[in-house]
PDB file of N, CA and C in Angstrom:
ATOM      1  N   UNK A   1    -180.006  45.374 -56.444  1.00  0.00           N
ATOM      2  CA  UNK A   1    -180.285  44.642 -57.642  1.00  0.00           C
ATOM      3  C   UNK A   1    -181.236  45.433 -58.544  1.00  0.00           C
ATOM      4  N   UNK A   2    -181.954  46.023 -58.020  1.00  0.00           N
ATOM      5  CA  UNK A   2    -182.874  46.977 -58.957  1.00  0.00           C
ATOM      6  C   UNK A   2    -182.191  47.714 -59.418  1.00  0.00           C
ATOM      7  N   UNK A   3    -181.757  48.484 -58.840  1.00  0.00           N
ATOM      8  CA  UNK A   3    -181.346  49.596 -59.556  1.00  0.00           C
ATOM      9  C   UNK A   3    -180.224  49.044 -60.939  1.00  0.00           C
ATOM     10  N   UNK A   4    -179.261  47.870 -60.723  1.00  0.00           N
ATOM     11  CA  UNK A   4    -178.679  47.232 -61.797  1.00  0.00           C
ATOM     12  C   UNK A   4    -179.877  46.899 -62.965  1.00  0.00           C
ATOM     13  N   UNK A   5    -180.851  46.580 -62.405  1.00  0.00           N
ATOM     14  CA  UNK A   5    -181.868  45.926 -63.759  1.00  0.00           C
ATOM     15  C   UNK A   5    -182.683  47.139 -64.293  1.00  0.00           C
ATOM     16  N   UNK A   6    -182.198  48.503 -63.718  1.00  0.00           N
ATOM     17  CA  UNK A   6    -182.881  49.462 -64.479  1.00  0.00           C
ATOM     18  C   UNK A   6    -181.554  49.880 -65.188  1.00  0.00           C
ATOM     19  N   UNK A   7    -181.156  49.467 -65.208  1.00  0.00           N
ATOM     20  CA  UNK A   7    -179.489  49.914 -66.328  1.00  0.00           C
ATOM     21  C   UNK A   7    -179.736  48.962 -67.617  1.00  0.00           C
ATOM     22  N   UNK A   8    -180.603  48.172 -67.631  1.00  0.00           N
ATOM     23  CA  UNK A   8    -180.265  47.241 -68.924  1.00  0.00           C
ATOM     24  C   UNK A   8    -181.516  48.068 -69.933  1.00  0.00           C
ATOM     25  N   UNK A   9    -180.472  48.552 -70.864  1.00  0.00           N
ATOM     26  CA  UNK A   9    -180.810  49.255 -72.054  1.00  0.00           C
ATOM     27  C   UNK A   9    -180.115  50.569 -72.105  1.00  0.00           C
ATOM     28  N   UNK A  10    -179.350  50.568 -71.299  1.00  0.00           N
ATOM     29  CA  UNK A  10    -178.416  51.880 -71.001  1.00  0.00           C
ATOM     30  C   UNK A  10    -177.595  51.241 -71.550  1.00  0.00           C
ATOM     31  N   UNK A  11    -176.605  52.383 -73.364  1.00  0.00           N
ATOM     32  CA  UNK A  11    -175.604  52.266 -73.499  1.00  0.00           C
ATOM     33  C   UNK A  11    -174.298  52.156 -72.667  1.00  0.00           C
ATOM     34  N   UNK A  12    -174.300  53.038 -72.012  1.00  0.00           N
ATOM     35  CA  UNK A  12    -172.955  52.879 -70.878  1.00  0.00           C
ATOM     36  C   UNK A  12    -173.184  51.303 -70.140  1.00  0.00           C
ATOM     37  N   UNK A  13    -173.776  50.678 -69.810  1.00  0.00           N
ATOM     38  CA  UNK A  13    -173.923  49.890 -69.236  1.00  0.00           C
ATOM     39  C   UNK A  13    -173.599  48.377 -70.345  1.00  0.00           C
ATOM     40  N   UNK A  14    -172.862  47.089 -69.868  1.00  0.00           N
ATOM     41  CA  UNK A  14    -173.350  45.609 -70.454  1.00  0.00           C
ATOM     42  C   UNK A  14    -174.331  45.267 -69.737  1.00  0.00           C
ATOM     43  N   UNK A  15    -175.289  45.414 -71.195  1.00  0.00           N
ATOM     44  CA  UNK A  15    -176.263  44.554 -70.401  1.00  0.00           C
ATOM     45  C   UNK A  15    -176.586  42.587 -70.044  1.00  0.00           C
ATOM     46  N   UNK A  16    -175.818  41.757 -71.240  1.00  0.00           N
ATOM     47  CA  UNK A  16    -176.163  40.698 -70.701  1.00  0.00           C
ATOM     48  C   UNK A  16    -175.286  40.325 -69.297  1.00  0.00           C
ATOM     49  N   UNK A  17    -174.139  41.260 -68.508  1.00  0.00           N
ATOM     50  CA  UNK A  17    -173.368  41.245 -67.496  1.00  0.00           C
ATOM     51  C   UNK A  17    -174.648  41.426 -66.112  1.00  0.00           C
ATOM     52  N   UNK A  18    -175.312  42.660 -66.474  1.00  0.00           N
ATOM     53  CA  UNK A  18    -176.205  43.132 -65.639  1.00  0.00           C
ATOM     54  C   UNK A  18    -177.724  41.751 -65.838  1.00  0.00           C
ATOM     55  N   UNK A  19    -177.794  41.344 -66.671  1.00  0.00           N
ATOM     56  CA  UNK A  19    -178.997  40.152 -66.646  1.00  0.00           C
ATOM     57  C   UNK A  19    -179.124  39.077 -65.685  1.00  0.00           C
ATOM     58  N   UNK A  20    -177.215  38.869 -66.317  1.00  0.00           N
ATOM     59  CA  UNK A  20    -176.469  37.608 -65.756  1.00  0.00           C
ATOM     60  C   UNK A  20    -176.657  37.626 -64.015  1.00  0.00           C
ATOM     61  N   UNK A  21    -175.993  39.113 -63.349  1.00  0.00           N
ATOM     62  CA  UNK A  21    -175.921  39.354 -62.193  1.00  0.00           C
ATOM     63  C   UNK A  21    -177.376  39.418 -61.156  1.00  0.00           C
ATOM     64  N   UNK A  22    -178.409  40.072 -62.362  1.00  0.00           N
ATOM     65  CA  UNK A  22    -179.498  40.017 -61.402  1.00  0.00           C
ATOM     66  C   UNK A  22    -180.349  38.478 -61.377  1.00  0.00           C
ATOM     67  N   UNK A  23    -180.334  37.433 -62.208  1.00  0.00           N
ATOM     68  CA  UNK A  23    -180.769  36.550 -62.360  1.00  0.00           C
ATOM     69  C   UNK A  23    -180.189  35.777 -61.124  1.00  0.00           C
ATOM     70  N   UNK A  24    -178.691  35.534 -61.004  1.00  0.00           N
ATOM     71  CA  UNK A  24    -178.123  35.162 -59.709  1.00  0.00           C
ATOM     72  C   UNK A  24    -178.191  35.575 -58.456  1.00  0.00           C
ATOM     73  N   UNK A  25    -178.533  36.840 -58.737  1.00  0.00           N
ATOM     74  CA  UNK A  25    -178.702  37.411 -57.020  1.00  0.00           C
ATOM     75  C   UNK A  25    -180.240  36.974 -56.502  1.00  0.00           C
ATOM     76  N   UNK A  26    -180.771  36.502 -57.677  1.00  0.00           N
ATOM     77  CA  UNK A  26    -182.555  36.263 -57.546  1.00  0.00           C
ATOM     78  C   UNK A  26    -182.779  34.906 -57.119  1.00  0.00           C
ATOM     79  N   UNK A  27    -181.375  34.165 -57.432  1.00  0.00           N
ATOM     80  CA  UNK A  27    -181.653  32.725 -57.088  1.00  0.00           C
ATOM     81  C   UNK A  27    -181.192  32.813 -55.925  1.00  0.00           C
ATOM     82  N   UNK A  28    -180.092  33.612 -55.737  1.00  0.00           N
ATOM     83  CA  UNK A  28    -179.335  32.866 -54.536  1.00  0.00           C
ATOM     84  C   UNK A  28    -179.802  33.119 -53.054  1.00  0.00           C
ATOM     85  N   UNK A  29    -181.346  34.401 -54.135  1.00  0.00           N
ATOM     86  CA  UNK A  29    -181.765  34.891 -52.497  1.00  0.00           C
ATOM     87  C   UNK A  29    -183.419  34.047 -52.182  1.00  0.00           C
ATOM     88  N   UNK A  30    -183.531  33.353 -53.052  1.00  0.00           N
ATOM     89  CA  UNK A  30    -184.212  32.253 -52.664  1.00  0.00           C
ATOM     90  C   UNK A  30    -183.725  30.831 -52.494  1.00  0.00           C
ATOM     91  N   UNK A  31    -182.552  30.566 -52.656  1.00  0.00           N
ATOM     92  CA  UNK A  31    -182.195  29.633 -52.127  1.00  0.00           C
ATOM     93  C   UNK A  31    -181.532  29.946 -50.807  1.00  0.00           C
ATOM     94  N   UNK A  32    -181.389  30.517 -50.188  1.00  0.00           N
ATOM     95  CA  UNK A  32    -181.239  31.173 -49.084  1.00  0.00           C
ATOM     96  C   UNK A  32    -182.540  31.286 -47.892  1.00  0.00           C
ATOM     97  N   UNK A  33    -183.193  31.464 -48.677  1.00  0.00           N
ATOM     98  CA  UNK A  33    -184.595  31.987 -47.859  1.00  0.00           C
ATOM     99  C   UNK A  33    -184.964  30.323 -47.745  1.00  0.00           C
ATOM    100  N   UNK A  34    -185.243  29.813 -48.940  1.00  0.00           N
ATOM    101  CA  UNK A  34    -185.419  28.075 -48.469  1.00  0.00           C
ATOM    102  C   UNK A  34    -184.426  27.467 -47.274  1.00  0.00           C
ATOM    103  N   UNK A  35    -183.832  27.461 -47.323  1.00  0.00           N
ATOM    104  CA  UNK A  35    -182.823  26.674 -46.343  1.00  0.00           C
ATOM    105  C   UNK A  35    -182.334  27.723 -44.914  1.00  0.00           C
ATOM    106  N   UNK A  36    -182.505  28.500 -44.611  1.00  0.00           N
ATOM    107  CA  UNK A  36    -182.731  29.201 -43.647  1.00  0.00           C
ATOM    108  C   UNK A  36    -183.709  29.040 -42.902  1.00  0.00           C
ATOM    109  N   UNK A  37    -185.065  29.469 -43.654  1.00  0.00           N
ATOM    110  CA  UNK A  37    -186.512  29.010 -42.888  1.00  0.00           C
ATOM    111  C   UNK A  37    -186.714  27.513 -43.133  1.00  0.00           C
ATOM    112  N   UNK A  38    -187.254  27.068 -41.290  1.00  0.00           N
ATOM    113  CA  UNK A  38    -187.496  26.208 -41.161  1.00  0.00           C
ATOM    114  C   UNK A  38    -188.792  25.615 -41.500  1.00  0.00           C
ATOM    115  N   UNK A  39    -189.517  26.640 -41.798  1.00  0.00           N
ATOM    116  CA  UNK A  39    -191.143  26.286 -41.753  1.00  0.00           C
ATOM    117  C   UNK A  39    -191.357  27.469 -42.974  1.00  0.00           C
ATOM    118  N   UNK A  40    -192.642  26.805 -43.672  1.00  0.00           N
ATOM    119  CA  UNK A  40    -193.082  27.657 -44.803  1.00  0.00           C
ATOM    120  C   UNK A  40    -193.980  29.068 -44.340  1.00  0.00           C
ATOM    121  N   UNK A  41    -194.245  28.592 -43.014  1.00  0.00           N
ATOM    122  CA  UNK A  41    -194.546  30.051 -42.214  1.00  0.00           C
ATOM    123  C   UNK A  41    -193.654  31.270 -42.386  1.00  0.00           C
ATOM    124  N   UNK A  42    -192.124  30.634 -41.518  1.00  0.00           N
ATOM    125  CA  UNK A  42    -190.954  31.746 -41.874  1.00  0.00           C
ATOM    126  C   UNK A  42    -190.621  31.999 -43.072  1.00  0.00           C
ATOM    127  N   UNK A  43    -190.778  30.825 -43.993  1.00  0.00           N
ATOM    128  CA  UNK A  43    -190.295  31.597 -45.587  1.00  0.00           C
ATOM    129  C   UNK A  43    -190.858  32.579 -46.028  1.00  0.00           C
ATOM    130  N   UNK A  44    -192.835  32.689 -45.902  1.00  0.00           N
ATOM    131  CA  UNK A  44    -193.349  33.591 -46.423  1.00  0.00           C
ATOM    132  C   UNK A  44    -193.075  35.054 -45.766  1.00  0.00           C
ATOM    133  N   UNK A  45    -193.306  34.791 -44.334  1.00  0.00           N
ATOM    134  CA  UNK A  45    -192.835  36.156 -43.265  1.00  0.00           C
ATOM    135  C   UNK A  45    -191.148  36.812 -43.805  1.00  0.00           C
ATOM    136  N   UNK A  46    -190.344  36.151 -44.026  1.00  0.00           N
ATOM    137  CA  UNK A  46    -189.557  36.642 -44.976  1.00  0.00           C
ATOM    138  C   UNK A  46    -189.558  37.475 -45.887  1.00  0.00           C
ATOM    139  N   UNK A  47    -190.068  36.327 -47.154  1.00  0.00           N
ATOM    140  CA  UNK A  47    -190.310  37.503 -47.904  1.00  0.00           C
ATOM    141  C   UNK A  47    -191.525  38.736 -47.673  1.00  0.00           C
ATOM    142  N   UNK A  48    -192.709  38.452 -46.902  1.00  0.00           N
ATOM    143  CA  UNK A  48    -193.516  39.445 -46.868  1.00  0.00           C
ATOM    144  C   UNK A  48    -192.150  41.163 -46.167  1.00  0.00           C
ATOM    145  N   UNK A  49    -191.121  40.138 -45.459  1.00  0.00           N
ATOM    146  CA  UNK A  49    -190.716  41.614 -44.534  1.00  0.00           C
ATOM    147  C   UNK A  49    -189.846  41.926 -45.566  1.00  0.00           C
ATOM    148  N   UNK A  50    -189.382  41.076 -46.317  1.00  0.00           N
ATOM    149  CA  UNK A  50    -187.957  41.758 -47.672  1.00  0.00           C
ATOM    150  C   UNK A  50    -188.528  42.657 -49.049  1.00  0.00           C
ATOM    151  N   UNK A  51    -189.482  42.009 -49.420  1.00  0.00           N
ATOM    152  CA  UNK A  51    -190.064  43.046 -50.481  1.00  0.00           C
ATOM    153  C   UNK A  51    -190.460  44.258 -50.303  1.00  0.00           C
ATOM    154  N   UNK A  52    -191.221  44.914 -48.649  1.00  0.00           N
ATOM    155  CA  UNK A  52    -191.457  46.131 -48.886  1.00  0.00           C
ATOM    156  C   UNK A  52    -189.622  47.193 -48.353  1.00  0.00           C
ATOM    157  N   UNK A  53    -189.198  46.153 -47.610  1.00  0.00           N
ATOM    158  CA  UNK A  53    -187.788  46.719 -47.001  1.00  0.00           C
ATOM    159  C   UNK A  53    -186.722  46.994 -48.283  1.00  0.00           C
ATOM    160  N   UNK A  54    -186.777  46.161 -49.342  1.00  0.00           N
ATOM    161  CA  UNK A  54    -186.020  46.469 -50.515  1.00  0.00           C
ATOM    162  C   UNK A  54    -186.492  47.474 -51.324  1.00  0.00           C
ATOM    163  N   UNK A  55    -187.874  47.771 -51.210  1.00  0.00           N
ATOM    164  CA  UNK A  55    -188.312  48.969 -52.127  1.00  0.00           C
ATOM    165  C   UNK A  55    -187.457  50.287 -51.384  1.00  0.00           C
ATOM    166  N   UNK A  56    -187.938  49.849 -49.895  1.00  0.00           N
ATOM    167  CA  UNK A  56    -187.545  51.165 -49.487  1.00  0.00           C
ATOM    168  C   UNK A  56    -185.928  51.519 -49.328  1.00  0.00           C
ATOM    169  N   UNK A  57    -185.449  50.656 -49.245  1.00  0.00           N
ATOM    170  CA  UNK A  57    -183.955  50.914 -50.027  1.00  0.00           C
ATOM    171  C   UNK A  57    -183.262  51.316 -50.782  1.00  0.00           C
ATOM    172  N   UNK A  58    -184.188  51.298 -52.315  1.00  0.00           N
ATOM    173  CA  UNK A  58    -184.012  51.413 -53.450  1.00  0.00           C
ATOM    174  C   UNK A  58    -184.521  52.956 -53.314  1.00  0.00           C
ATOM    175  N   UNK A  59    -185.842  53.103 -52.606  1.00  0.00           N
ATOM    176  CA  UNK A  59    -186.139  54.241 -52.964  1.00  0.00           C
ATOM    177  C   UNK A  59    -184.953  55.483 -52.120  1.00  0.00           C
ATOM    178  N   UNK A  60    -184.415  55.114 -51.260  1.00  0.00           N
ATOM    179  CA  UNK A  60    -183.186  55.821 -50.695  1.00  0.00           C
ATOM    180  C   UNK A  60    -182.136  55.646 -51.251  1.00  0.00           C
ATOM    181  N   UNK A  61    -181.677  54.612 -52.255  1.00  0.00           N
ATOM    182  CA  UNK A  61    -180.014  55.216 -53.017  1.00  0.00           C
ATOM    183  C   UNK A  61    -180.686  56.016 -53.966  1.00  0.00           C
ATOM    184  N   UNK A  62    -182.242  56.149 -54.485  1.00  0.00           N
ATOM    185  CA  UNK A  62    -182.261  56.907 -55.423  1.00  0.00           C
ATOM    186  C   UNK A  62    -182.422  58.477 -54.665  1.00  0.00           C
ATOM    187  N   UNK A  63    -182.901  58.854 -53.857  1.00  0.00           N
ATOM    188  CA  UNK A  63    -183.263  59.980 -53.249  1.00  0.00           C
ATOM    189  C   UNK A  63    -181.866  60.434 -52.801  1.00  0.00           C
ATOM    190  N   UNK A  64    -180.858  59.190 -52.736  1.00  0.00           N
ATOM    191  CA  UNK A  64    -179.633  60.246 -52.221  1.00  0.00           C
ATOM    192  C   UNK A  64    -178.567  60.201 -53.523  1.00  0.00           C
ATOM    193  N   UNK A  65    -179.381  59.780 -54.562  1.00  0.00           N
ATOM    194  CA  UNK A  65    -178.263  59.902 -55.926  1.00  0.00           C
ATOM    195  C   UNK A  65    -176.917  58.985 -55.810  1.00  0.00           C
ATOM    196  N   UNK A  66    -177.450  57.897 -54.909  1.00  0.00           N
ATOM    197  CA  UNK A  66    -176.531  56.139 -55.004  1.00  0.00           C
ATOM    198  C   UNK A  66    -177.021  55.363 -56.092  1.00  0.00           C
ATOM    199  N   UNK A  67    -177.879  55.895 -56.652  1.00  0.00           N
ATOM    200  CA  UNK A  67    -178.741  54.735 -57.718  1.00  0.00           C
ATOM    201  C   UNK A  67    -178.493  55.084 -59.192  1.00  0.00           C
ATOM    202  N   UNK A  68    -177.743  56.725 -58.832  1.00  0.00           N
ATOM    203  CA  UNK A  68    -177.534  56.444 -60.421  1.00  0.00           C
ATOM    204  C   UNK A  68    -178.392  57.576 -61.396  1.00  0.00           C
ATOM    205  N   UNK A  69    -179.712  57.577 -60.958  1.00  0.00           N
ATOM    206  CA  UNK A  69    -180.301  58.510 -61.643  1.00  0.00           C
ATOM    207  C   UNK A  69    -180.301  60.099 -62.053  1.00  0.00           C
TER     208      UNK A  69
END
């Protein structure tokens, strides 16, 4: 999803397509995370383990030139 929301302002790119897409992937991954975790314990442990695991994701399609740059 990042790497899509660093495309908006890139001619080659639509951007209200790319807005549209990351706005939904943002809900659907918290409505997900709500109803999965049973306890507001697991929701936060969640996200504490998804935010640094998605950076480092991101920072590997970019290091292997999957991201675009």
């Amino acid at each position: 999803m990042a790497i899509d929301v660093g495309r908006i302002g890139d001619p080659n790119y639509r951007t209200a397509e790319l807005v549209e897409y990351a706005a939904v992937l943002a809900v659907l991954a918290v409505v997900v995370t709500v109803l999965v975790g049973k306890t507001w314990r697991d929701r936060m442990l969640a996200l504490a383990y998804a935010v640094p695991l998605s950076a480092a994701g991101y920072l590997l399609m970019v290091a292997t030139a999957f991201g675009g740059r």
